[in-house]
Protein backbone atom coordinates (compact mmCIF):
# COMPACT_ATOMS: atom_id res chain seq x y z
CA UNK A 1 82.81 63.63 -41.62
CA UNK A 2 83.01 63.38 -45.18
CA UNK A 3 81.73 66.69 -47.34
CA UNK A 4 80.27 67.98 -51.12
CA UNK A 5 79.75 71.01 -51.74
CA UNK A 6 78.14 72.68 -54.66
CA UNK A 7 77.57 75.90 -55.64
CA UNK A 8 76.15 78.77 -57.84
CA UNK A 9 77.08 81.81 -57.49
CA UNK A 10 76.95 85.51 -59.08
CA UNK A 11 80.56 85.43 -60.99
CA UNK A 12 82.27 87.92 -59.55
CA UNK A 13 82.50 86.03 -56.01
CA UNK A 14 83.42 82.78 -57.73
CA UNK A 15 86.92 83.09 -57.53
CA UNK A 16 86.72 84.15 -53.79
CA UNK A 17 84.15 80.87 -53.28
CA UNK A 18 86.36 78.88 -55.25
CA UNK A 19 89.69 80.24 -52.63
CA UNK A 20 87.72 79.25 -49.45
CA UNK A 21 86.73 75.89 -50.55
CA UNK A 22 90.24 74.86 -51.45
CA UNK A 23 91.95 75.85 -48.36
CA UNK A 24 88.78 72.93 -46.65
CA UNK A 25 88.68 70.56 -49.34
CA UNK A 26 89.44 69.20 -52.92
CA UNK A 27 87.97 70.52 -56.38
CA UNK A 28 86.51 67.63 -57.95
CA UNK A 29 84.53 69.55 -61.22
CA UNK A 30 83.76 73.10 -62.13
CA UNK A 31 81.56 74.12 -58.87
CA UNK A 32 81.94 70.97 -56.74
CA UNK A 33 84.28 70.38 -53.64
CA UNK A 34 84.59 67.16 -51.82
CA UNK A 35 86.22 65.61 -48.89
CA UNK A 36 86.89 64.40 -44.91
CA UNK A 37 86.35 67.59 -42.29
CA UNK A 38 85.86 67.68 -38.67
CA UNK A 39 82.95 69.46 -37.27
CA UNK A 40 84.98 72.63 -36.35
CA UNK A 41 86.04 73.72 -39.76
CA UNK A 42 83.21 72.88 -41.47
CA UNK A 43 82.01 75.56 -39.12
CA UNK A 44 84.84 77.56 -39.94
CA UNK A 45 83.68 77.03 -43.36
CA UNK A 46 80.20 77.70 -43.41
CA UNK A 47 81.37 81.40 -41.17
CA UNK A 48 83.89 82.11 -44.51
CA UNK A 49 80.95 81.12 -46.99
CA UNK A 50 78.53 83.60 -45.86
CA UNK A 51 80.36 86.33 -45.46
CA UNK A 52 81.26 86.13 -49.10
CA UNK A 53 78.34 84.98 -51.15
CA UNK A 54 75.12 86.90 -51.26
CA UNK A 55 72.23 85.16 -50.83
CA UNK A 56 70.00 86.84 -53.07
CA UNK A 57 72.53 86.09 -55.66
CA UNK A 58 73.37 82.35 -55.59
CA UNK A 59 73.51 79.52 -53.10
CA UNK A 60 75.61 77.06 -51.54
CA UNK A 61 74.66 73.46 -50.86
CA UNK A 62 76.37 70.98 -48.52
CA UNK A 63 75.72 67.54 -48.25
CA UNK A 64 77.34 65.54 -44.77
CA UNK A 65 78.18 61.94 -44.47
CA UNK A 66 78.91 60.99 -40.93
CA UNK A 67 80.28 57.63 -42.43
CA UNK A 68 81.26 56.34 -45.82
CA UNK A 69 80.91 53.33 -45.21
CA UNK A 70 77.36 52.59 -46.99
CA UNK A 71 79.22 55.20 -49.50
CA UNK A 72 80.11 54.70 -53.35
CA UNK A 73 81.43 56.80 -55.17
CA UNK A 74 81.26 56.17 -59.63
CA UNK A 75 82.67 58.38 -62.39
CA UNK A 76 81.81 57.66 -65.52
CA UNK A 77 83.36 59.86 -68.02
CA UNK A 78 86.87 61.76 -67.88
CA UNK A 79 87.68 63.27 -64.90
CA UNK A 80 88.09 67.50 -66.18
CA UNK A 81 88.49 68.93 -62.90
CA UNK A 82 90.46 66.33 -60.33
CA UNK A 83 92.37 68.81 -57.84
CA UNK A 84 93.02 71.22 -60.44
CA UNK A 85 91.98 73.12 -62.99
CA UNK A 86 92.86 72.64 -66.24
């Protein structure tokens, strides 16, 4: 399945947000990850994820695709964050 992920979070457990994500999936902008994931380590994921970000402190959204193929994706703009940050 394919994956975003966005999230706001208090700034002290940004870097350790930002460290789980990459090990699942690819930094696209400042707090948005994207990519293909099977079903188990998204779980693993979402298990990493909440025992690192406090709830009453910031959120994390996911959005799941089974398919792409209805999919599109546009950038308009330069790309700041592709992979890496700058």
């Amino acid at each position: 399945m394919f994956v975003i992920v966005t999230y706001d979070v208090n700034a002290k457990r940004d870097p350790k947000v930002m460290k789980t994500l990459r090990k699942y999936l690819t930094h696209e902008q400042r707090s948005v990850f994207e990519g293909l994931i099977t079903p188990g380590r998204l779980k693993h994921l979402k298990e990493e994820l909440k025992r690192i970000v406090d709830v009453s402190e910031g959120c994390i959204n996911i959005y799941s695709l089974e398919t792409l193929r209805y999919s599109q994706k546009e950038s308009i703009g330069k790309q700041v964050y592709h992979g890496n940050i700058l």
